[in-house]
Protein backbone atom coordinates (compact mmCIF):
# COMPACT_ATOMS: atom_id res chain seq x y z
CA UNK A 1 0.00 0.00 0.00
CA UNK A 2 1.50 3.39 -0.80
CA UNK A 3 0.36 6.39 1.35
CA UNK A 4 1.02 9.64 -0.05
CA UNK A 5 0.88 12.83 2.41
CA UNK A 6 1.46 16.30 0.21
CA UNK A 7 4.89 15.65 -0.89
CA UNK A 8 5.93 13.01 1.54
CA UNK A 9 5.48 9.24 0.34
CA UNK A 10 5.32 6.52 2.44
CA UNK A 11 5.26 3.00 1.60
CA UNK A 12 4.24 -0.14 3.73
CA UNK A 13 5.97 -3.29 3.38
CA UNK A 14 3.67 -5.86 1.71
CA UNK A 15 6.18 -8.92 1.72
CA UNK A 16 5.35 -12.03 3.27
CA UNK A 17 8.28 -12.03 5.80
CA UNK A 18 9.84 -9.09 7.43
CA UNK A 19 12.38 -7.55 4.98
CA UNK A 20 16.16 -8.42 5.93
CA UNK A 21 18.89 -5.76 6.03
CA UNK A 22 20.59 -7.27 3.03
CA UNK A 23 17.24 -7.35 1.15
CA UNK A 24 16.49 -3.59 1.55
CA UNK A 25 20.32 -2.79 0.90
CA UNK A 26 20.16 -4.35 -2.22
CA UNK A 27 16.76 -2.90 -3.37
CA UNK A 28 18.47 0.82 -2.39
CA UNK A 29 21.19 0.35 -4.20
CA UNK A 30 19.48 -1.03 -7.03
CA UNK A 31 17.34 2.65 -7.13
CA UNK A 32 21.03 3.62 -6.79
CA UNK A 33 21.26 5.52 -3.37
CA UNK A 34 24.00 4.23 -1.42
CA UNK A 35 22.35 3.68 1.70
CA UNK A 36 24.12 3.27 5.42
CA UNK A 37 22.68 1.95 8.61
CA UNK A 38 21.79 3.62 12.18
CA UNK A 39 20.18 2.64 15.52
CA UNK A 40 18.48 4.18 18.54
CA UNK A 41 17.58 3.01 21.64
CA UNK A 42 14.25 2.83 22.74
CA UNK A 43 12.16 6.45 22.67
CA UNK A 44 15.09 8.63 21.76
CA UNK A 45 13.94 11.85 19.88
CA UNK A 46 15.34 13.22 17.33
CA UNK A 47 14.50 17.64 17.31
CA UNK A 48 12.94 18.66 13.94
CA UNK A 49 14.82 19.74 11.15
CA UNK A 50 14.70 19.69 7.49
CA UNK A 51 17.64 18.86 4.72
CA UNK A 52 18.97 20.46 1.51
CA UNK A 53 18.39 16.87 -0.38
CA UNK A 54 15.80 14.16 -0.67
CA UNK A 55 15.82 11.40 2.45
CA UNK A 56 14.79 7.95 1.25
CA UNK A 57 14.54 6.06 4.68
CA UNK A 58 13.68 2.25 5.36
CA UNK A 59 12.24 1.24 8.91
CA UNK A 60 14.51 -2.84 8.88
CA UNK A 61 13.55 -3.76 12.82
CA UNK A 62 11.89 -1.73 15.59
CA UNK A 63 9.49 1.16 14.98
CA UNK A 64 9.93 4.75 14.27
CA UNK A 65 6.95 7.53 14.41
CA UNK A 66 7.97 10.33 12.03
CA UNK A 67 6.29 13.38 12.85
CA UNK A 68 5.35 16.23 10.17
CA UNK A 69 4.53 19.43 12.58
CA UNK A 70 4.34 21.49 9.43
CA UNK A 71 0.82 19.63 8.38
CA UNK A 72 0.52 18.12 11.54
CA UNK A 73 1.13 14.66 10.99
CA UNK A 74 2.41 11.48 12.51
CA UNK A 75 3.45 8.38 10.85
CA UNK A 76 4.36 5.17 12.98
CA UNK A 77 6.76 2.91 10.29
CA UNK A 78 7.14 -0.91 10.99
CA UNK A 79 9.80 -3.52 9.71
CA UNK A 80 10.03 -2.94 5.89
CA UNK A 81 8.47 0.29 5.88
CA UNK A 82 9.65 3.12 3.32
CA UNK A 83 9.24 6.92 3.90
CA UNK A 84 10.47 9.28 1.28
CA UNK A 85 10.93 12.60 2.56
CA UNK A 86 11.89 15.52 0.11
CA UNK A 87 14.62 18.27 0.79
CA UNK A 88 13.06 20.84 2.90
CA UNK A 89 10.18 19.20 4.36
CA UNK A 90 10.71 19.72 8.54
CA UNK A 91 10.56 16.23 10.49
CA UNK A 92 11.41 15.11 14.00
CA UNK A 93 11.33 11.40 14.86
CA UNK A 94 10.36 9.24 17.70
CA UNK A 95 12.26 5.73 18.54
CA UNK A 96 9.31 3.05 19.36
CA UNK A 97 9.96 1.48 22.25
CA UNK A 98 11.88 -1.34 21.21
CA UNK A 99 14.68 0.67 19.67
CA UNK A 100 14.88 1.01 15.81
CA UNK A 101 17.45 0.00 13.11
CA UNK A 102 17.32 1.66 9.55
CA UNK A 103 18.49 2.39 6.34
CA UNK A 104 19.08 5.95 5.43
CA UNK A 105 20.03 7.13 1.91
CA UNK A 106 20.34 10.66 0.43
CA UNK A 107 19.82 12.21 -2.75
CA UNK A 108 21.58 15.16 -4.03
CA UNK A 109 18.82 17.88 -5.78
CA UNK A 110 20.45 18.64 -9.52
């Protein structure tokens, strides 16, 4: 199912199994981002801010609530889960409270 909030796009993960870290590596680099891994610990916060280039982002265990304060919107993402945020759009995020490991990638506005 793809969810698509003004210029924000989220995507859930419709596999049978959860996605691996190798699967959604390979799928990122196959869009050709070069994509690296972080982690939180439980509930961490991260402040709002907003980037000079496009933020592809993949949810691979835990849960992460990204919150839009600009249209005032949440959105909790789950294993597999894909948010594409574009440059300039302000976000903040919210560790679930299992911690969270993901897949970040950046692209470069031309």
């Amino acid at each position: 199912m793809a969810v698509k909030n003004d210029a924000v796009h989220v995507r859930r993960w419709s596999g049978g199994q959860h996605p691996t870290l190798s699967v959604l590596t390979r799928q990122m680099k196959d869009e050709g981002l070069r994509p690296y891994m972080w982690m939180n610990m439980p509930n961490h916060r991260y402040a709002v801010r907003s980037h000079g280039y496009d933020k592809v982002l993949y949810v691979v265990e835990g849960t992460l609530e990204v919150v839009f304060p600009d249209s005032n919107q949440r959105v909790m993402l789950r294993s597999g889960d894909r948010t594409d945020i574009p440059a300039g759009v302000r976000h903040g995020t919210i560790v679930g409270k299992s911690g969270a490991k993901c897949l970040e990638a950046s692209i470069a506005r031309r």
